[in-house]
Structure formats: C-alpha cells, structure tokens
N, C-alpha and C. Protein backbone atom coordinates (compact mmCIF):
# COMPACT_ATOMS: atom_id res chain seq x y z
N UNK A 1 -19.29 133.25 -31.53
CA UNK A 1 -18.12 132.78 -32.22
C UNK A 1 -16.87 133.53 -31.76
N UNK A 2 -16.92 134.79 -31.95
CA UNK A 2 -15.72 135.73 -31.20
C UNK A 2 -15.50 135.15 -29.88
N UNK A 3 -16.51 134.76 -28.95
CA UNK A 3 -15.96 133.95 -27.55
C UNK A 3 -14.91 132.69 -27.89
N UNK A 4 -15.55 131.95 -28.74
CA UNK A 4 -14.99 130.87 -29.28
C UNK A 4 -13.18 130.95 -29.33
N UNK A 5 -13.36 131.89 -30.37
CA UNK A 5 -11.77 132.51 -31.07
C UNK A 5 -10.68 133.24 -29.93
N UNK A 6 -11.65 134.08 -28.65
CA UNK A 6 -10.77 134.58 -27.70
C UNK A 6 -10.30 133.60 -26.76
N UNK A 7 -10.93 132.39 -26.38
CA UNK A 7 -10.69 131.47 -25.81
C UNK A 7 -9.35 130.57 -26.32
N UNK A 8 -9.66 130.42 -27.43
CA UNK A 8 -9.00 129.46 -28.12
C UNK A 8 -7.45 130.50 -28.37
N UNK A 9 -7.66 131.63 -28.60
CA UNK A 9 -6.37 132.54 -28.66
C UNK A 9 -5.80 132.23 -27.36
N UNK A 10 -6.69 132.54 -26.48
CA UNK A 10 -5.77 132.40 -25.13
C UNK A 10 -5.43 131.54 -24.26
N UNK A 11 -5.99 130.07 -24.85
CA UNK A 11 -5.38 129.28 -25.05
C UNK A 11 -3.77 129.04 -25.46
N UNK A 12 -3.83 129.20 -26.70
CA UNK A 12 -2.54 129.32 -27.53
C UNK A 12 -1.74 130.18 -26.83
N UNK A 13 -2.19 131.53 -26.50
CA UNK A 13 -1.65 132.41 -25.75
C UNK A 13 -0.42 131.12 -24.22
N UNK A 14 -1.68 130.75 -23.77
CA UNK A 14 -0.75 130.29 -22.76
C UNK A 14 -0.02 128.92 -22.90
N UNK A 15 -0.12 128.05 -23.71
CA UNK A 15 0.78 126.76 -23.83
C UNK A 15 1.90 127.81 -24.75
N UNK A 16 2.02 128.31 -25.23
CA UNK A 16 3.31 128.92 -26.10
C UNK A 16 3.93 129.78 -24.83
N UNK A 17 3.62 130.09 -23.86
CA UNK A 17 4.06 131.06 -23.17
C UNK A 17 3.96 132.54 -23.43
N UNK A 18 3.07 132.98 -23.82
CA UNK A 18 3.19 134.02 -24.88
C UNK A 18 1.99 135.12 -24.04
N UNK A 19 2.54 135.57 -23.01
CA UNK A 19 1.70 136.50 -21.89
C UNK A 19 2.68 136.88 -20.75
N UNK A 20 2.04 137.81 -20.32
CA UNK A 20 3.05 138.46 -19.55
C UNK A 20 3.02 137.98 -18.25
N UNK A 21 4.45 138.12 -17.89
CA UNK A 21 5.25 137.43 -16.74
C UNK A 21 4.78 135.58 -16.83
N UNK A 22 5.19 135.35 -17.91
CA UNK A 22 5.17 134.10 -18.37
C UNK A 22 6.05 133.15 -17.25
N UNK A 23 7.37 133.42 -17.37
CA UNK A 23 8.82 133.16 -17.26
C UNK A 23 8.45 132.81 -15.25
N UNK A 24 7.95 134.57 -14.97
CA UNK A 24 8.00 134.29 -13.34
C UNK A 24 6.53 133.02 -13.20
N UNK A 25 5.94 133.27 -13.83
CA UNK A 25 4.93 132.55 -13.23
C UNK A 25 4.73 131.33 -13.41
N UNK A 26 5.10 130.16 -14.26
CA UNK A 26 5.40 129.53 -14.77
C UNK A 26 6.83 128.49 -13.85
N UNK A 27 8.29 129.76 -13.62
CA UNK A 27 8.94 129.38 -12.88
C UNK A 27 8.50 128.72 -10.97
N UNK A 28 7.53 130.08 -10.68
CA UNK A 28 6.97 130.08 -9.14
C UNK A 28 6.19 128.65 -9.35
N UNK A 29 5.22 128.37 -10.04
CA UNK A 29 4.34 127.28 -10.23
C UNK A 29 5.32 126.00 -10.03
N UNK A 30 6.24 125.62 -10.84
CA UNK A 30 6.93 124.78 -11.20
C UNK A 30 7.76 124.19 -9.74
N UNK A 31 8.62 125.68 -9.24
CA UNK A 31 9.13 125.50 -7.65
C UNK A 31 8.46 125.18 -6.72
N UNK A 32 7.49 125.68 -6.36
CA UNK A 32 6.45 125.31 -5.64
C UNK A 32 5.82 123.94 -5.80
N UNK A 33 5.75 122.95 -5.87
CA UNK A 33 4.95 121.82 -6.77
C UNK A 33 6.39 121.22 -5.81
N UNK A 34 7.92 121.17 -6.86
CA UNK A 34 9.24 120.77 -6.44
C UNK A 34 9.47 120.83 -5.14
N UNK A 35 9.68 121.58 -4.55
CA UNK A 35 9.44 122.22 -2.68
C UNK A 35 8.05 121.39 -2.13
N UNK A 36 7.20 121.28 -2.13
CA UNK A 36 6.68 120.33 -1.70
C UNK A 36 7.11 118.84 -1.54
N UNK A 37 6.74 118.61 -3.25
CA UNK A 37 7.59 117.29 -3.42
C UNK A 37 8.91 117.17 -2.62
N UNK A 38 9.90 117.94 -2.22
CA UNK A 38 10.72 117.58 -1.53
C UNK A 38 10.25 117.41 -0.07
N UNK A 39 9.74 118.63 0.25
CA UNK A 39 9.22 118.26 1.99
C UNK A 39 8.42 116.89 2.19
N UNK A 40 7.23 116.50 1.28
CA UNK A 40 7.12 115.63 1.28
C UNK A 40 8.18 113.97 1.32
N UNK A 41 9.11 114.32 0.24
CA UNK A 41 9.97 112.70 0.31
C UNK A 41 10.92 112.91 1.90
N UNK A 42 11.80 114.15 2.37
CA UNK A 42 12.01 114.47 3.21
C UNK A 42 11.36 113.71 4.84
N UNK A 43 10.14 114.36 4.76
CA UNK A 43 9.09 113.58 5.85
C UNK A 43 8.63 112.07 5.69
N UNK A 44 8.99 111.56 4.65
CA UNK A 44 8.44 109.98 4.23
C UNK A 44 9.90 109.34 5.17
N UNK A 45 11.10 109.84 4.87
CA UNK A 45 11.98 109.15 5.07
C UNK A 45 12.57 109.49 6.46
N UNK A 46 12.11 110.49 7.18
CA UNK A 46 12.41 111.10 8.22
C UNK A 46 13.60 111.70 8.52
N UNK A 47 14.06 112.31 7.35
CA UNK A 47 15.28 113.60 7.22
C UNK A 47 15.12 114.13 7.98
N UNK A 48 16.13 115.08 8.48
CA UNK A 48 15.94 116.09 9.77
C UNK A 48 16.99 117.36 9.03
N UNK A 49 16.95 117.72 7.86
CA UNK A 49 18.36 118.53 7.21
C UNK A 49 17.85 119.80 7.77
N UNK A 50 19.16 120.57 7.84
CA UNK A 50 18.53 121.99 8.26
C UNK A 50 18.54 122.87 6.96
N UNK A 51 17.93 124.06 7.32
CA UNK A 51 17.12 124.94 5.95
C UNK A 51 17.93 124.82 5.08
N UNK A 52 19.37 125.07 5.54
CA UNK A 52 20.60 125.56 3.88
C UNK A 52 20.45 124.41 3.14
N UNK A 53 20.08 123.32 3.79
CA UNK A 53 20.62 121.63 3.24
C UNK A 53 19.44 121.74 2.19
N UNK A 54 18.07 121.65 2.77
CA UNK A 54 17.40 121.69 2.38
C UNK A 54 16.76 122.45 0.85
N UNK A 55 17.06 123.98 1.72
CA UNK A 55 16.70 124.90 0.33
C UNK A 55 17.52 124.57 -0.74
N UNK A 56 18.57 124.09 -0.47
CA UNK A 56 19.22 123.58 -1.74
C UNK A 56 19.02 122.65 -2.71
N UNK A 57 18.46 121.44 -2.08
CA UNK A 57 17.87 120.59 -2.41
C UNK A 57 16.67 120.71 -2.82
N UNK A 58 16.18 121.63 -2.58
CA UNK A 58 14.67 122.07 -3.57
C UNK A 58 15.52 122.82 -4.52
N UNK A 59 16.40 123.74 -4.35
CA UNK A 59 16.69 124.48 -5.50
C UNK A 59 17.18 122.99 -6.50
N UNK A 60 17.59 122.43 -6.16
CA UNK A 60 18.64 121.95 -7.48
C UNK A 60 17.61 120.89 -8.35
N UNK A 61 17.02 120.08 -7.62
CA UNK A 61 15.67 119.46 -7.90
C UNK A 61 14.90 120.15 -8.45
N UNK A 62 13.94 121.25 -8.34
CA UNK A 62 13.36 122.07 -8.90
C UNK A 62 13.91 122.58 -10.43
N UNK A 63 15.56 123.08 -10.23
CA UNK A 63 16.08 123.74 -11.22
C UNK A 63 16.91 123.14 -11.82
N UNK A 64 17.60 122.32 -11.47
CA UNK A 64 18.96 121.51 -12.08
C UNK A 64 19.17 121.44 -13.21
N UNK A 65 18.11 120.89 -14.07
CA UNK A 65 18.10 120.94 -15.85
C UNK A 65 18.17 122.90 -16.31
N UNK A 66 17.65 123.59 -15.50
CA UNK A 66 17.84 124.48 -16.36
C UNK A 66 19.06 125.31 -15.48
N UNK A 67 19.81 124.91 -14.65
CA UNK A 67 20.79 126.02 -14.18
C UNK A 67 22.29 125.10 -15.07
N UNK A 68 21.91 123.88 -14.72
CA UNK A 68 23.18 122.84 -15.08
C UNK A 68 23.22 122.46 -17.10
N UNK A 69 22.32 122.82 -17.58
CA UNK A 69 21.99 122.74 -18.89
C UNK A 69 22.99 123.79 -20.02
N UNK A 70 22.34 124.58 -20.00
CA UNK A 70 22.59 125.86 -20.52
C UNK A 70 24.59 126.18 -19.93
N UNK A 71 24.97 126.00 -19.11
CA UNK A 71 26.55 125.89 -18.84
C UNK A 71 27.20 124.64 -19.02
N UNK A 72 26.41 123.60 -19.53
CA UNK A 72 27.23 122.31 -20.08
C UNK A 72 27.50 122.41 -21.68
N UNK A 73 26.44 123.59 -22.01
CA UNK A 73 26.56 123.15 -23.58
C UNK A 73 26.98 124.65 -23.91
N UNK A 74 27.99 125.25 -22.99
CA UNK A 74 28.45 126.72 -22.75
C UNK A 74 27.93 127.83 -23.29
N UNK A 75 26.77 127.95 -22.71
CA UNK A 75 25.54 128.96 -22.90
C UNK A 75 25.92 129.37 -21.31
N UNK A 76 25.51 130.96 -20.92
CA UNK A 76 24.87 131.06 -19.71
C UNK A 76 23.29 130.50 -19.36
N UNK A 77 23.26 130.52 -18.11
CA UNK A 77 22.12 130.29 -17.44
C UNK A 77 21.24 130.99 -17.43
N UNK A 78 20.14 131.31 -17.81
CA UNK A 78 19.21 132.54 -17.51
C UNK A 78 18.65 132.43 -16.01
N UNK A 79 18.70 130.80 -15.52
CA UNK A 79 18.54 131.26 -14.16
C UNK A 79 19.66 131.92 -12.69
N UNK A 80 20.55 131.64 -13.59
CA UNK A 80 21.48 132.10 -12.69
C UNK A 80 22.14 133.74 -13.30
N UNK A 81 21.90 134.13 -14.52
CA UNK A 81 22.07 135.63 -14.68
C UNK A 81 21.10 136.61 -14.52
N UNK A 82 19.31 135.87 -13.88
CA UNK A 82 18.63 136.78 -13.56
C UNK A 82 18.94 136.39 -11.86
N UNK A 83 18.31 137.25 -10.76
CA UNK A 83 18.00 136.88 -9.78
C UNK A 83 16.12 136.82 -9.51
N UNK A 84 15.93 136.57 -10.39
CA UNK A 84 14.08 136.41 -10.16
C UNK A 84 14.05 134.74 -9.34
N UNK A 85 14.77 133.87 -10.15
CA UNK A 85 14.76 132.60 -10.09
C UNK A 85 15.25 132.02 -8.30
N UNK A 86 16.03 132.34 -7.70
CA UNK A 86 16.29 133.15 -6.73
C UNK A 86 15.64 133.70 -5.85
N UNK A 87 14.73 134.88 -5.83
CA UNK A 87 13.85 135.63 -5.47
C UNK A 87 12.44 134.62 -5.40
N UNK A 88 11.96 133.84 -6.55
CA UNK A 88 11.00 133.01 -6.84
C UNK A 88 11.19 132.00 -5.46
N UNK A 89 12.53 131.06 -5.77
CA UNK A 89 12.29 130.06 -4.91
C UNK A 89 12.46 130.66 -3.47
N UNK A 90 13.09 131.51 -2.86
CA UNK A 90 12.80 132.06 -1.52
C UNK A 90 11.35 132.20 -0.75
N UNK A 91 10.61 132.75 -2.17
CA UNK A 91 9.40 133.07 -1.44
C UNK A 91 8.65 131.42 -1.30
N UNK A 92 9.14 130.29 -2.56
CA UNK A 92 8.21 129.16 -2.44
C UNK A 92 8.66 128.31 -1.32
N UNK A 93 10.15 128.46 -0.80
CA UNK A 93 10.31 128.14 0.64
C UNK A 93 9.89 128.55 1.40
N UNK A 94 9.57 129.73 1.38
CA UNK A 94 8.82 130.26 2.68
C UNK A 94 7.42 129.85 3.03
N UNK A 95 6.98 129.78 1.90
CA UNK A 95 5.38 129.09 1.71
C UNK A 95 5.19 127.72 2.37
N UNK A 96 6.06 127.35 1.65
CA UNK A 96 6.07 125.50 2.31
C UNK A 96 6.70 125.16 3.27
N UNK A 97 8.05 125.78 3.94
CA UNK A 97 8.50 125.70 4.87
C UNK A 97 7.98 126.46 6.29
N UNK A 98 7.88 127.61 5.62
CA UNK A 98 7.83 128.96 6.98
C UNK A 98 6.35 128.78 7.16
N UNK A 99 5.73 128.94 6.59
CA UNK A 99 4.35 129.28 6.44
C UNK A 99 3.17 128.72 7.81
N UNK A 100 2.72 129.52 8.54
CA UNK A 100 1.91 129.43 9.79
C UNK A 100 0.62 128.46 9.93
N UNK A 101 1.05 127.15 10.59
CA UNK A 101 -0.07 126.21 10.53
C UNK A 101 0.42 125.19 9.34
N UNK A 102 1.74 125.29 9.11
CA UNK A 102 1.93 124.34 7.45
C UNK A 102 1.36 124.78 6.42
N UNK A 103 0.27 125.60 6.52
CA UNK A 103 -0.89 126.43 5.48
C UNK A 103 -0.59 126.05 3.92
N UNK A 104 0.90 126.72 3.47
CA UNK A 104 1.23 126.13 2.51
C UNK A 104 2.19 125.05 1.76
N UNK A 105 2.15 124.05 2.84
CA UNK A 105 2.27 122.93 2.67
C UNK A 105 1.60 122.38 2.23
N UNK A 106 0.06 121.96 3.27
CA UNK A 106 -1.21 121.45 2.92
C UNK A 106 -2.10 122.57 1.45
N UNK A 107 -1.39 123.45 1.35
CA UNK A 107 -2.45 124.16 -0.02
C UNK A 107 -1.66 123.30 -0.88
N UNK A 108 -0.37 123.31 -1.10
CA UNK A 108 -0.01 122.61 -2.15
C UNK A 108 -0.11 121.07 -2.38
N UNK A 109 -0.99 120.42 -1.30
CA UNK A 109 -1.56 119.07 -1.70
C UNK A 109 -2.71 118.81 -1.81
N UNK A 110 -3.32 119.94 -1.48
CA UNK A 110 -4.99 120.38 -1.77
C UNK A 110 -5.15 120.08 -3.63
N UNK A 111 -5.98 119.24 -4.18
CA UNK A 111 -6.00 119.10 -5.79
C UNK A 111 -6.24 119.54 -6.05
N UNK A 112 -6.97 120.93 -6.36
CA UNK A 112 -7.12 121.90 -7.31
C UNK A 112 -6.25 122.62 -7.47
N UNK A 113 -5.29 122.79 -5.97
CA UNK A 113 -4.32 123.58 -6.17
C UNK A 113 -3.09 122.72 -6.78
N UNK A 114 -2.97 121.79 -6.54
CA UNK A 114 -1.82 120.61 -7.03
C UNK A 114 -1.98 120.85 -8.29
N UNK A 115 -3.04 120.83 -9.20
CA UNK A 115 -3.75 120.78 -10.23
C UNK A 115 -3.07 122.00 -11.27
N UNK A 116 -3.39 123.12 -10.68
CA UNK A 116 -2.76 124.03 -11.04
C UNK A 116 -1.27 124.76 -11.20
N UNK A 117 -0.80 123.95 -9.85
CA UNK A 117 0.82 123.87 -9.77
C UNK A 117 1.46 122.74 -10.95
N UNK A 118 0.88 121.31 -11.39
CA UNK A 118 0.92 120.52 -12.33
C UNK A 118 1.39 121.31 -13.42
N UNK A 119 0.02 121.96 -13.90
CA UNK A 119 -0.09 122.44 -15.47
C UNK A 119 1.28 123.38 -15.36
N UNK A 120 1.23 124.34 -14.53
CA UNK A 120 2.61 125.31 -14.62
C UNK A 120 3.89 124.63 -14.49
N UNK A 121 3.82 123.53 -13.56
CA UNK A 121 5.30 122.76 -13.79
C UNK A 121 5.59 122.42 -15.28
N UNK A 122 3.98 121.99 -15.97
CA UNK A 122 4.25 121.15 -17.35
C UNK A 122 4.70 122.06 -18.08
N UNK A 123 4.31 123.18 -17.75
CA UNK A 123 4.61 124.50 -18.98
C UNK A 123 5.91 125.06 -18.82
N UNK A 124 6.48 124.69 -17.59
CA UNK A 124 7.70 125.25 -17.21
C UNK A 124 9.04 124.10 -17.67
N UNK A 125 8.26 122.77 -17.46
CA UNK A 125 9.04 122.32 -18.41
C UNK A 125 8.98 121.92 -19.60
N UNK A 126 8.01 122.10 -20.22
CA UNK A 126 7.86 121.91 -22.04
C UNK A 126 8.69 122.60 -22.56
N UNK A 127 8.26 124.24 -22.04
CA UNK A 127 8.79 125.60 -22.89
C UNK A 127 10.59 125.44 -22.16
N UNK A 128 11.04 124.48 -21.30
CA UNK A 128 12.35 124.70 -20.72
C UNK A 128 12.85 123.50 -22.30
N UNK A 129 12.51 122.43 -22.30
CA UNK A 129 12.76 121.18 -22.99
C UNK A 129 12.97 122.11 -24.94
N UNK A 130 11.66 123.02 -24.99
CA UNK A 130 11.65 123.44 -26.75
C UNK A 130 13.28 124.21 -26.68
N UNK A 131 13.79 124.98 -25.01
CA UNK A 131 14.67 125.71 -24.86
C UNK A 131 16.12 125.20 -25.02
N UNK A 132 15.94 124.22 -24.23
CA UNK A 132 17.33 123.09 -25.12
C UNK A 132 17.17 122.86 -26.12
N UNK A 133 16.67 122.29 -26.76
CA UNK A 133 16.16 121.59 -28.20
C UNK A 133 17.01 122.42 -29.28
N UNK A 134 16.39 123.90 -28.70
CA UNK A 134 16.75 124.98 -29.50
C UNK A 134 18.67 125.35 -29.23
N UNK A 135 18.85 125.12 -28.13
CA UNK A 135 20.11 125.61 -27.79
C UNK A 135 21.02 124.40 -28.62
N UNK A 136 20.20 122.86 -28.11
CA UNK A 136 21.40 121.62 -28.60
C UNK A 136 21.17 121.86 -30.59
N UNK A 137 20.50 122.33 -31.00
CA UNK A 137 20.05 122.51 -32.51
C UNK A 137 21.29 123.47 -33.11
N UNK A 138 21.59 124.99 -32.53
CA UNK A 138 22.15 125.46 -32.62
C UNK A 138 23.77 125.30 -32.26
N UNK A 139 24.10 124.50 -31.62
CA UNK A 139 24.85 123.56 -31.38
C UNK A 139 25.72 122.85 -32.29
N UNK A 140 24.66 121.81 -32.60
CA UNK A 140 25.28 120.68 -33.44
C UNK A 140 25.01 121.61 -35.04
N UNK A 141 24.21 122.76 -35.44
CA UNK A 141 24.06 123.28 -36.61
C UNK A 141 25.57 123.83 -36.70
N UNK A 142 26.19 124.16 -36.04
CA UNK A 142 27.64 124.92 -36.18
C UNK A 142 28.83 123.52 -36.41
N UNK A 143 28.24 122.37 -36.09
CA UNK A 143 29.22 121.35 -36.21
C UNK A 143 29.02 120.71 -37.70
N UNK A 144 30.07 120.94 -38.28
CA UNK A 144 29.99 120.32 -40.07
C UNK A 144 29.86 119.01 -40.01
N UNK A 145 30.02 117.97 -38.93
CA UNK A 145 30.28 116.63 -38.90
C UNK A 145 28.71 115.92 -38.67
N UNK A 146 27.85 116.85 -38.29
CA UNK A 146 26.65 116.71 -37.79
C UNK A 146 25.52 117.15 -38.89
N UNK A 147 26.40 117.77 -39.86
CA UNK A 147 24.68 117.91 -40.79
C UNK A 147 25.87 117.41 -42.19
N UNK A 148 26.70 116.46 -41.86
CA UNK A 148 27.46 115.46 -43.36
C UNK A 148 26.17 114.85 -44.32
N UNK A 149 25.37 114.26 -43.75
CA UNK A 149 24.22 113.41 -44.35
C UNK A 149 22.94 114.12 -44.36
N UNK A 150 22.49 115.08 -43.41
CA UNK A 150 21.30 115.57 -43.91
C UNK A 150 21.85 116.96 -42.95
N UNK A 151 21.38 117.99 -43.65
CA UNK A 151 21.46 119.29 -43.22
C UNK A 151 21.29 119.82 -41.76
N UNK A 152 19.59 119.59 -41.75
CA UNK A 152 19.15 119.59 -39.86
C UNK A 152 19.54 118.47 -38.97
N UNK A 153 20.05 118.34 -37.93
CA UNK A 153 19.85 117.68 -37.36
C UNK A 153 18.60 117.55 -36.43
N UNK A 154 17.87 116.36 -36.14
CA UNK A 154 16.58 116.38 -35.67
C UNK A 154 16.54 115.38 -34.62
N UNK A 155 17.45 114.29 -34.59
CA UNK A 155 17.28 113.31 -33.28
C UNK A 155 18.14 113.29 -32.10
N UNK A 156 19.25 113.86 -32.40
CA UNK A 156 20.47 114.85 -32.12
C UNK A 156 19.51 115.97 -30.44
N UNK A 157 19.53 116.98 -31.25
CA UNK A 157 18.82 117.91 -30.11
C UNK A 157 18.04 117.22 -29.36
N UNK A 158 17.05 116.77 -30.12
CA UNK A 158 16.06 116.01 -29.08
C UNK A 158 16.12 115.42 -28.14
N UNK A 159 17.37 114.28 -28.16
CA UNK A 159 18.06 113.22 -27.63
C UNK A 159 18.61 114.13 -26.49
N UNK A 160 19.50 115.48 -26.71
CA UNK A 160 20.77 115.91 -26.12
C UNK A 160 19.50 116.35 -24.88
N UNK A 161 18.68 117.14 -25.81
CA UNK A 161 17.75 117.77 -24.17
C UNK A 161 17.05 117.02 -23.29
N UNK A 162 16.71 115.28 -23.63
CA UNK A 162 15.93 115.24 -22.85
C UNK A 162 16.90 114.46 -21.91
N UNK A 163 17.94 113.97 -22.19
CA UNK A 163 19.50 114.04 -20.98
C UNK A 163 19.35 114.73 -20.54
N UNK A 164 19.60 116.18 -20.91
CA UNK A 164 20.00 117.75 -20.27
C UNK A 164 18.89 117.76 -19.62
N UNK A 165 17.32 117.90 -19.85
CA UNK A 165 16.20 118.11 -19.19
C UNK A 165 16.29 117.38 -17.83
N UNK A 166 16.98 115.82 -17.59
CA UNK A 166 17.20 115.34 -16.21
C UNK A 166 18.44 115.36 -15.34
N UNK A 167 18.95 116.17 -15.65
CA UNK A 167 20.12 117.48 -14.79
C UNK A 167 19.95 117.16 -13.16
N UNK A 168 19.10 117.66 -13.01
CA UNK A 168 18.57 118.01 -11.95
C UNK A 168 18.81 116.67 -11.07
N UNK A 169 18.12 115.30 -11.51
CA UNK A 169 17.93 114.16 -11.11
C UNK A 169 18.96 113.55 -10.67
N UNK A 170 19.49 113.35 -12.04
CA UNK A 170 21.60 113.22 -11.85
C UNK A 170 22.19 113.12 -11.24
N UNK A 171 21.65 114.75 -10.62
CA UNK A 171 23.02 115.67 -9.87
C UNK A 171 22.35 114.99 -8.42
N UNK A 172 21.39 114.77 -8.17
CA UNK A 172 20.61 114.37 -6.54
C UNK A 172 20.53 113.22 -6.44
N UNK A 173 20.29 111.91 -7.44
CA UNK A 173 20.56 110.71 -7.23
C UNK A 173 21.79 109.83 -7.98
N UNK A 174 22.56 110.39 -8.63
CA UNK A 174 23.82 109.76 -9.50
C UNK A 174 23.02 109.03 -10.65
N UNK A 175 24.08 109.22 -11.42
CA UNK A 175 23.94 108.63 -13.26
C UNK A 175 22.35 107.12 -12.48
N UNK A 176 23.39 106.00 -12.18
CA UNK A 176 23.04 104.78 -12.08
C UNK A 176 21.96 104.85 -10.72
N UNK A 177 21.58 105.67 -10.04
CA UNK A 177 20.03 105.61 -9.05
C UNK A 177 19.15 106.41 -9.66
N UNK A 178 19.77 107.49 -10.68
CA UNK A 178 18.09 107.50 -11.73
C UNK A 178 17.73 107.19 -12.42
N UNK A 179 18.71 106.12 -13.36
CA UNK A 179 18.03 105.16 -14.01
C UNK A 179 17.78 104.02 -13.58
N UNK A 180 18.36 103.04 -12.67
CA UNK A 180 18.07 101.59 -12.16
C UNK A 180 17.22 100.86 -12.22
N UNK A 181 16.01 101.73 -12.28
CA UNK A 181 14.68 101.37 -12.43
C UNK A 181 14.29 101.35 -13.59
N UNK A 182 14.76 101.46 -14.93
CA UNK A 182 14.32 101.66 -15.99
C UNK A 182 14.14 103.24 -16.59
N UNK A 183 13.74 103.54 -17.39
CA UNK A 183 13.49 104.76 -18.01
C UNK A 183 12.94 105.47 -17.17
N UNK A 184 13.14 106.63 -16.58
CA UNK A 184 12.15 107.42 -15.54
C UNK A 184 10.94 107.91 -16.39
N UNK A 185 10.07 108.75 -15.85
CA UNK A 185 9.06 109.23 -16.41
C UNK A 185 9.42 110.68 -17.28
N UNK A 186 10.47 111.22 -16.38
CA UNK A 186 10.50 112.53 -17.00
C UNK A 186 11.56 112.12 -18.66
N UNK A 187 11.88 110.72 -18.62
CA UNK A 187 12.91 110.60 -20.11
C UNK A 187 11.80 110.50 -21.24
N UNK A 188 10.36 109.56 -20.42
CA UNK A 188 9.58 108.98 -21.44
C UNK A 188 8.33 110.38 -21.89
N UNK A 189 8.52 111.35 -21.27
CA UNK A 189 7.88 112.72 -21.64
C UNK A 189 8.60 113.57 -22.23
N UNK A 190 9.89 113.22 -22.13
CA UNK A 190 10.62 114.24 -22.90
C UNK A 190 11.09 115.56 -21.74
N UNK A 191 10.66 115.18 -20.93
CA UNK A 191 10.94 116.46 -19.76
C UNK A 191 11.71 116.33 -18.58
C-alpha cells in the first residue's frame, strides 16, 4: 500500500510541478519538441534560413505565449528576467541543429522519446496556461467594473489566457493565418 501512496504522491508531485528543477526541465522538454517541430516544417517546405533566422523562430514559437504574455498584461517575463530560458534553448539548438549525424534530430522523432518530450511540453504548458489564468485573475480582480455582478471573475481569465497562451502563433503566422482554419488545437485545449 505505501508503494501505492508513493507513486500516486509522485504522481501529484509531478503534474503540479512540485519537484525540483521543475521550471528547467519542463522548459528544456517543451523547447526541444518546438525546435524540432520547426526543423521539421522548415525541411517540409525547403527553407534555407540561416541559424539567427532560425533560432529565433524556434525561440518565439517555442516561447511566445510566455515571453509576449506576461508584458502585455504588464507583468515582467520570467523568461526574459531569468537567463536559464536562454541558456535552455541554446543547448536544444544545438541538439537538433549542431548535433553529429542529426543524432538529435532523429532522437527527437524516435516515440518514446517524442513521447516524453510530449508530456513535458504538456506540463510546460498547462502549469504556463494555470500561470496566466492566475496573472489575468489578478488583473481583472483589481478592476471594480469586472466583479459589478459577481465578485470572481471566472470566464474572464480563462478566456484572456487561452488568447495569451497563442502568443507565440500570432506573432509567426498573423491574427487571420492562425485562425483561418477554424479553432486551432492549442485554443480547443486551452493551451
């Protein structure tokens, strides 16, 4: 039974984020997964950008909701006042870009490893999405016009982050080429 309960703790432990070097590891997982995905659409379409073009374009894709988020709703950035975030995606370019033989290119389309880069993207953006939620909450709680009829606001935040959560998208395909198609996936997850 105690196996039972340590499992299940550390479980909880890790969908809450609640272990150490959460933040880096979680972030690296998430970039990595993104950096692929870009080399990949990159090579589908036969881009030829050079690294600056590029690394950027993984950075902003990868990060956009959380660098462009947090300074729209005039918060700082935590990714842009640490340099881990930074430090993180350097090394996941190097992996997928630099890396001898493509090595980690092809690891990151290998499925177990995809698999594992998945879950950390999901966690990187759940716990990013509860992070707006919390920021647009605090927000509209300071605005008197916003809790006239009921105190909390609750559809409000929700609404504001999962806009804010596709930042990123926005900023790389404009308002009207990420939606055109209908609701993307990351609006209908909330992420």
């Amino acid at each position: 039974m105690d196996v039972v309960l340590a499992s299940v703790d550390s479980a909880i432990d890790f969908l809450t984020g609640n272990f150490d070097y959460c933040k880096e590891i979680r972030s690296f997982l998430h970039g990595y997964l993104a950096f692929v995905g870009v080399r990949k659409a990159h090579e589908a379409t036969g881009a030829d950008l050079g690294w600056f073009h590029t690394f950027f374009v993984c950075l902003i894709s990868a990060y956009g909701g959380a660098i462009l988020t947090p300074m729209w709703l005039g918060r700082p950035s935590s990714i842009i006042a640490t340099d881990m975030t930074l430090l993180i995606s350097i090394v996941a370019y190097g992996i997928v870009f630099l890396s001898p033989l493509d090595i980690g290119y092809k690891l990151g389309q290998f499925f177990p490893v995809k698999l594992i880069l998945t879950i950390g993207s999901s966690l990187f953006k759940t716990l990013g999405m509860i992070g707006f939620c919390t920021i647009a909450f605090d927000v509209l709680k300071m605005n008197p016009a916003a809790t006239e009829y009921y105190p909390i606001p609750i559809f409000g935040p929700i609404i504001w982050a999962s806009i804010l959560g596709n930042m990123g998208a926005f900023f790389m395909k404009g308002f009207h080429g990420h939606l055109k198609d209908g609701m993307p996936y990351p609006f209908q997850t909330g992420t």
